[in-house]
N, C-alpha and C. Protein backbone atom coordinates (compact mmCIF):
# COMPACT_ATOMS: atom_id res chain seq x y z
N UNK A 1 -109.42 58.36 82.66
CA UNK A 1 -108.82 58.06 83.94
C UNK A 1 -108.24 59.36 84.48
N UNK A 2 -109.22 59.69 85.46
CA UNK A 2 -108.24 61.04 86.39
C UNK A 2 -107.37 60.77 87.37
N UNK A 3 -106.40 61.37 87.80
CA UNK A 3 -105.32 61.36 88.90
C UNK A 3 -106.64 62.02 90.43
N UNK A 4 -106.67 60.86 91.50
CA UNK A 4 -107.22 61.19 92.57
C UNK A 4 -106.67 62.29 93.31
N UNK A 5 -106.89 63.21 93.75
CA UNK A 5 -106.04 64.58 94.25
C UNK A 5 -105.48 63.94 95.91
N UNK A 6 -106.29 62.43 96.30
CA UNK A 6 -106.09 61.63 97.35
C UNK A 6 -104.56 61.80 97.55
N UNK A 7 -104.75 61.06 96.20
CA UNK A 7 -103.44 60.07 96.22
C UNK A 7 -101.94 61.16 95.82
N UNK A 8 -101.10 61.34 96.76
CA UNK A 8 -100.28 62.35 96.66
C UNK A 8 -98.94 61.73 95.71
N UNK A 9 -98.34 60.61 96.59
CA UNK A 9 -97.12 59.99 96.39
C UNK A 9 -97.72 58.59 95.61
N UNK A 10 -96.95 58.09 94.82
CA UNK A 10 -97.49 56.80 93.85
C UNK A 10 -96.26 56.34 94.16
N UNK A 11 -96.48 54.67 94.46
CA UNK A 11 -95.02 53.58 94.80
C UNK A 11 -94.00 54.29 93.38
N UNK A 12 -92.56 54.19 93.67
CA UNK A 12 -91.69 54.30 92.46
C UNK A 12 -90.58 53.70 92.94
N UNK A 13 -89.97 52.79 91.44
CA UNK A 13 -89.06 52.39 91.70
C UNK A 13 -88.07 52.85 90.39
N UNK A 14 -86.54 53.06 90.78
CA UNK A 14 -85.61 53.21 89.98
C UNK A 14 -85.05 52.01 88.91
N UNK A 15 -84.81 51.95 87.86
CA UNK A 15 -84.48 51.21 86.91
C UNK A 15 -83.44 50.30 87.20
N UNK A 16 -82.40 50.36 87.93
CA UNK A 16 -81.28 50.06 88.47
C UNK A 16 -82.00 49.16 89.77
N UNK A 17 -82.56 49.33 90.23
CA UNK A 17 -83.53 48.50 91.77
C UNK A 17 -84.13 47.36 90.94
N UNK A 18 -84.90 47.64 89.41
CA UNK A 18 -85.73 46.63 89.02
C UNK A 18 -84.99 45.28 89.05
N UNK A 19 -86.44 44.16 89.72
CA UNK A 19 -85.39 42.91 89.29
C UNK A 19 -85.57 42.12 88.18
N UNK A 20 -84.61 41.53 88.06
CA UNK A 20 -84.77 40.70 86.85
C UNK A 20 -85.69 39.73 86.34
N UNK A 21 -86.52 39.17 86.86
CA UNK A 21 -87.97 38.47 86.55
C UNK A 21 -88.48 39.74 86.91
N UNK A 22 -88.80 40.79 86.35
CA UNK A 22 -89.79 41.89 86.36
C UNK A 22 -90.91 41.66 85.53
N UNK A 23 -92.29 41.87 85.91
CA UNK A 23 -93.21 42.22 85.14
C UNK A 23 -93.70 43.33 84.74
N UNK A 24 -93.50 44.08 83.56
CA UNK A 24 -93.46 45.59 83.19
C UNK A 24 -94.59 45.27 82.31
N UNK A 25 -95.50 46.57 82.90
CA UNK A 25 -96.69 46.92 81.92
C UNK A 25 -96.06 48.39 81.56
N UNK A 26 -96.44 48.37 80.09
CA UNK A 26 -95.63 49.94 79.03
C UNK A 26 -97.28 50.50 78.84
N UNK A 27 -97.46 51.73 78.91
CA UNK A 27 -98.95 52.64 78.91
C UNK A 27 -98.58 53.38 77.93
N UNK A 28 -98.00 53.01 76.90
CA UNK A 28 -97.57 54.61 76.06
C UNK A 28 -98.29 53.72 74.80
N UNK A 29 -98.63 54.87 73.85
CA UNK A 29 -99.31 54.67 72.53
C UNK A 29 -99.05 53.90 71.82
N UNK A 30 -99.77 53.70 71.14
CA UNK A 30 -99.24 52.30 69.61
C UNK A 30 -98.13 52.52 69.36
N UNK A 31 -97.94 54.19 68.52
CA UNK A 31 -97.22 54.06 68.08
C UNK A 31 -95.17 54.52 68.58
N UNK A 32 -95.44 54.87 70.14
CA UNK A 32 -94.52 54.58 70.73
C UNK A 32 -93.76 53.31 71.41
N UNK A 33 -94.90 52.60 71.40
CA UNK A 33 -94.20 51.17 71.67
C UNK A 33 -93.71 50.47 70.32
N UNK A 34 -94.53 50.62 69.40
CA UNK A 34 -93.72 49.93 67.74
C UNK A 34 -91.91 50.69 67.80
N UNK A 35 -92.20 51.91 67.99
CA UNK A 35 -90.71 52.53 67.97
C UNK A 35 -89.77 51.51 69.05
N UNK A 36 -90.09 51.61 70.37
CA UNK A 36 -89.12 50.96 70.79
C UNK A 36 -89.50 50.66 72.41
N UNK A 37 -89.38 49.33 72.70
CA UNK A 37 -90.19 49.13 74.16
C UNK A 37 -89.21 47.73 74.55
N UNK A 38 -89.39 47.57 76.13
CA UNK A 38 -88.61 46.66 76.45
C UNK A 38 -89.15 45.38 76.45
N UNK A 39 -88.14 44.42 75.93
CA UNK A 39 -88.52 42.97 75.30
C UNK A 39 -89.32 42.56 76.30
N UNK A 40 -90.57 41.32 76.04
CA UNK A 40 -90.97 40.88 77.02
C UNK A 40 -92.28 42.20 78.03
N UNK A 41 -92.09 43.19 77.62
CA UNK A 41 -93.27 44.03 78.20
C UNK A 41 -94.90 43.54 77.69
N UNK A 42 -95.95 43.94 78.85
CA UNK A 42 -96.95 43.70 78.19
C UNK A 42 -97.64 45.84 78.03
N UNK A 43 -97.93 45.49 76.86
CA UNK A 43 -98.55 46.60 76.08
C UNK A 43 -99.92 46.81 76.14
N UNK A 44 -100.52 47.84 77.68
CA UNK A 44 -101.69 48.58 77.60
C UNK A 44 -101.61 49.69 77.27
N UNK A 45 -102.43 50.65 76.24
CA UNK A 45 -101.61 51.86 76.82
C UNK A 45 -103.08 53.05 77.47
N UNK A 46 -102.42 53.54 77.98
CA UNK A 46 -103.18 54.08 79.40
C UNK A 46 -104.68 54.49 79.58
N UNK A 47 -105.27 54.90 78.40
CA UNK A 47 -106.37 55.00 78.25
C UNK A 47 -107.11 53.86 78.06
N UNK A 48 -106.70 52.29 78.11
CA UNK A 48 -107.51 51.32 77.73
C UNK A 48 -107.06 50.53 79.00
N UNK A 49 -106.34 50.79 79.75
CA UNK A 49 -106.04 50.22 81.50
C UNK A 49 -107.53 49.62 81.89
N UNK A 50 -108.37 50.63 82.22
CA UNK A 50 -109.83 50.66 83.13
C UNK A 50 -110.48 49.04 82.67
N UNK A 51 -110.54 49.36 80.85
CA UNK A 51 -111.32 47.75 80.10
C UNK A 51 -110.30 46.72 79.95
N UNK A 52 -109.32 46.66 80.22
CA UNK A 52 -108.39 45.60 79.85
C UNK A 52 -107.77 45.37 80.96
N UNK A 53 -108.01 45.27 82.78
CA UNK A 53 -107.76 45.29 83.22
C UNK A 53 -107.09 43.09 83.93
N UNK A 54 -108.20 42.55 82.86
CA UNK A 54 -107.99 41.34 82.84
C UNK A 54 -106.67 40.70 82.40
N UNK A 55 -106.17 41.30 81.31
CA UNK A 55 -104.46 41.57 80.94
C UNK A 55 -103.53 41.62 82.02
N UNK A 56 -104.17 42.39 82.88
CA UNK A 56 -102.45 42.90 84.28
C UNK A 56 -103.00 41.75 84.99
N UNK A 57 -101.28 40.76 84.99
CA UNK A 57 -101.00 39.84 85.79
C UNK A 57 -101.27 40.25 87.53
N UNK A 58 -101.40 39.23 88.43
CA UNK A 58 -101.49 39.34 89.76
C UNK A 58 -100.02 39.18 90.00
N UNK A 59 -99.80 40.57 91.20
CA UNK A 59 -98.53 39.81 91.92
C UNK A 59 -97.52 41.48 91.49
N UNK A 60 -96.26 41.21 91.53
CA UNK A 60 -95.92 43.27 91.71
C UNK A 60 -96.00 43.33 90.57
N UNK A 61 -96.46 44.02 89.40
CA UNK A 61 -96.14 44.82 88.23
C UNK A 61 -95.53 46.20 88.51
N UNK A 62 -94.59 46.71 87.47
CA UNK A 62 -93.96 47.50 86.93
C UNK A 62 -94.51 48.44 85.79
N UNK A 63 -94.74 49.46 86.06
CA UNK A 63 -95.70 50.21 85.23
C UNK A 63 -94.18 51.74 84.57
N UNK A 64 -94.38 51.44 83.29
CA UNK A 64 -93.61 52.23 82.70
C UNK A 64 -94.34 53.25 81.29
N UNK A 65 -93.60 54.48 81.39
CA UNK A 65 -93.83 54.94 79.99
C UNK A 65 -92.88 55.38 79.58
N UNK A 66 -92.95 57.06 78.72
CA UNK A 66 -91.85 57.89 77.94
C UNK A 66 -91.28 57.99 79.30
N UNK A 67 -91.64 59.05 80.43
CA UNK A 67 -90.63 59.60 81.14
C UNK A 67 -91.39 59.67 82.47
N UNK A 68 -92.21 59.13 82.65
CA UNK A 68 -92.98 58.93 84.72
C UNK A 68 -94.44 59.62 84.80
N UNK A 69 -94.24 60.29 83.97
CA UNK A 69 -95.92 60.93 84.12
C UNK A 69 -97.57 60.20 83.93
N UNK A 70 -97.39 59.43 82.54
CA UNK A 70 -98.64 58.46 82.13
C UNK A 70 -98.74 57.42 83.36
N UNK A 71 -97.65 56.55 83.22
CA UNK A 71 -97.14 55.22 83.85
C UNK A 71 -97.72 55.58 85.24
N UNK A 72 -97.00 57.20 86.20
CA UNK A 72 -97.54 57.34 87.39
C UNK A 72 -99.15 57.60 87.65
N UNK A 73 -99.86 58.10 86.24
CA UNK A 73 -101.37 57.87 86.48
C UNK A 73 -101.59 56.74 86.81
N UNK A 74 -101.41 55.58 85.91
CA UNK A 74 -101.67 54.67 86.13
C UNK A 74 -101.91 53.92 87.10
N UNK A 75 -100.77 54.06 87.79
CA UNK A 75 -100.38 53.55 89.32
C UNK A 75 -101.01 53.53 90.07
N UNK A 76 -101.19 54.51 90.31
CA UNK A 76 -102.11 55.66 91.01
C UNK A 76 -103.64 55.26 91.31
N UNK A 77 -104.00 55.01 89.58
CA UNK A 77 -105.65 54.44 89.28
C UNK A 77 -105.45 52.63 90.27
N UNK A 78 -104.28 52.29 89.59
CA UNK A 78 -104.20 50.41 89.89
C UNK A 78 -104.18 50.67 91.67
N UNK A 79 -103.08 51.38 91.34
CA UNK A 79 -103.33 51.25 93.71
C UNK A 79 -104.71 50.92 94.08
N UNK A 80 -105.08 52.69 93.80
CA UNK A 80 -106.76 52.19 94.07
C UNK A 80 -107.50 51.31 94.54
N UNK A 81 -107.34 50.27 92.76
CA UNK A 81 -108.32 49.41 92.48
C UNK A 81 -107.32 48.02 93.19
N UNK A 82 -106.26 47.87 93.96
CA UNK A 82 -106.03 46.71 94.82
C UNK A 82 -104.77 46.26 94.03
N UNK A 83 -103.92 47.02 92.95
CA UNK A 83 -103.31 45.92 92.55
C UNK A 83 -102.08 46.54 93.08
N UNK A 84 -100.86 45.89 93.39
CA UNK A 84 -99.42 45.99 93.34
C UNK A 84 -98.69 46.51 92.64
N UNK A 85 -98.03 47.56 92.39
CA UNK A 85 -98.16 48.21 91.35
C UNK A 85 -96.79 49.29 91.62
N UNK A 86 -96.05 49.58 90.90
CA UNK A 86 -95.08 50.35 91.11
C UNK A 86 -94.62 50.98 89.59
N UNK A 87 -94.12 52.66 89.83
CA UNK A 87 -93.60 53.35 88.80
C UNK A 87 -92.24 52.95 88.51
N UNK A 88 -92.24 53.17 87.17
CA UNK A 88 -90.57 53.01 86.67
C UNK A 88 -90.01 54.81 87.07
N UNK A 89 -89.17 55.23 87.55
CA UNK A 89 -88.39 56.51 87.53
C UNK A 89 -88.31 56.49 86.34
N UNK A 90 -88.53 58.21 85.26
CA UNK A 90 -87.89 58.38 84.53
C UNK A 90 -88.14 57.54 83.38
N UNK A 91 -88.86 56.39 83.66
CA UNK A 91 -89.48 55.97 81.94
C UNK A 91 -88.84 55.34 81.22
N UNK A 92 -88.82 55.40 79.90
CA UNK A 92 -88.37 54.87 79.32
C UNK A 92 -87.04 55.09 78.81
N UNK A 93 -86.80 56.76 78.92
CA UNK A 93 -85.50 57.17 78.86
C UNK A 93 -84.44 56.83 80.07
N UNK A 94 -84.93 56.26 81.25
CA UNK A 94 -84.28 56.00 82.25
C UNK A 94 -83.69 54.54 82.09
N UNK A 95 -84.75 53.65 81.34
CA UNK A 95 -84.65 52.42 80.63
C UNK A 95 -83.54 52.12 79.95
N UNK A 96 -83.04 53.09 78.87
CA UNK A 96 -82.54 53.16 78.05
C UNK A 96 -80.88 54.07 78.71
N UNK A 97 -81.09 54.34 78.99
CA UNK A 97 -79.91 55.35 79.90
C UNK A 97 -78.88 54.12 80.88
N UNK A 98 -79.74 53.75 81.30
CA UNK A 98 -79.76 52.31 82.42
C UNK A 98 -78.77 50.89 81.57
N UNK A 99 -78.91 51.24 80.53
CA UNK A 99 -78.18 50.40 79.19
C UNK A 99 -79.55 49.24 79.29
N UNK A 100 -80.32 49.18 79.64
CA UNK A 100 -81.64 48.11 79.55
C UNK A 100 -81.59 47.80 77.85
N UNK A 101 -82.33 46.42 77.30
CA UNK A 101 -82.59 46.39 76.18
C UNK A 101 -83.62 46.84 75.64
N UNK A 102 -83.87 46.89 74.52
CA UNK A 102 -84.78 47.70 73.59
C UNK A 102 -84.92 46.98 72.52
N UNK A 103 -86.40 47.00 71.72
CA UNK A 103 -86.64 46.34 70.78
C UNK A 103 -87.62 47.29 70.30
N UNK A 104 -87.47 46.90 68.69
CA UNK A 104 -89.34 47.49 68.09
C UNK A 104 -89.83 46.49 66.81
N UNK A 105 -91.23 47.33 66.69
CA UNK A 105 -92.00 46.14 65.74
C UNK A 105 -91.84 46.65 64.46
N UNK A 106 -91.25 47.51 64.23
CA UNK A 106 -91.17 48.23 62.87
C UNK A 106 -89.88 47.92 62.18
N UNK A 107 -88.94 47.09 62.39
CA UNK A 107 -88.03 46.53 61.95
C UNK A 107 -86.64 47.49 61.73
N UNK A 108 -87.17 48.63 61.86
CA UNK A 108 -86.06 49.76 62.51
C UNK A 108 -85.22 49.54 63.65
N UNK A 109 -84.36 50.11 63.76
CA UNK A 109 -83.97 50.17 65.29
C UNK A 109 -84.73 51.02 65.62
N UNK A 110 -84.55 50.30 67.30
CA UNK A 110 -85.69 50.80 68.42
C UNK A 110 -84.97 52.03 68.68
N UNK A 111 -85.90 52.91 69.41
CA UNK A 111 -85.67 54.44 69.32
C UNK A 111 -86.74 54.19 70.72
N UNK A 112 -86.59 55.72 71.84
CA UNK A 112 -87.62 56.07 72.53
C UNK A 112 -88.24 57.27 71.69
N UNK A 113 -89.89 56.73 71.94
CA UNK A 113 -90.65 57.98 71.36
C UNK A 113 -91.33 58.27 72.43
């Protein structure tokens, strides 16, 4: 998935704006989401967007990663292709900064990786 040189500005929204029935898609790796991702996220991560596109719900999604860069490819690609679609500012550390909750699958405490 390349970034269109089109597409300049990608929708973004701040962590603090998100609302509370949010639907957040997380694009970051296996093994950054086992570390620590927000409860209730659904888990593509960015290179498998294009084939699993049947996964992203209709209607606004919330596209997040580590820190705005992956997540804003993403966006970017979904605009494109028709869907609703908006960046998290700042990621996951903005998530977490934000006092948002955090969970992981590794039975550790959650951590951002």
């Amino acid at each position: 998935m390349r970034e269109d040189p089109c597409v300049t500005e990608v929708p973004t929204v701040r962590v603090v704006d998100l609302p509370a029935d949010l639907v957040l898609l997380d694009v970051r790796e296996d093994d950054e989401w086992q570390a620590g991702h927000a409860p209730g996220a659904l888990h593509v991560p960015l290179g498998q967007v294009p084939a699993r596109l049947d996964e992203i719900p209709d209607g606004e999604v919330h596209v997040i990663c580590r820190s705005g860069g992956r997540s804003g490819q993403a966006v970017a690609w979904l605009t494109r292709n028709g869907y609703d679609v908006s960046n998290v500012a700042g990621g996951m550390h903005a998530w977490v900064d934000a006092g948002r909750p955090l969970v992981s699958e590794t039975g550790a405490a959650p951590v951002v990786r």
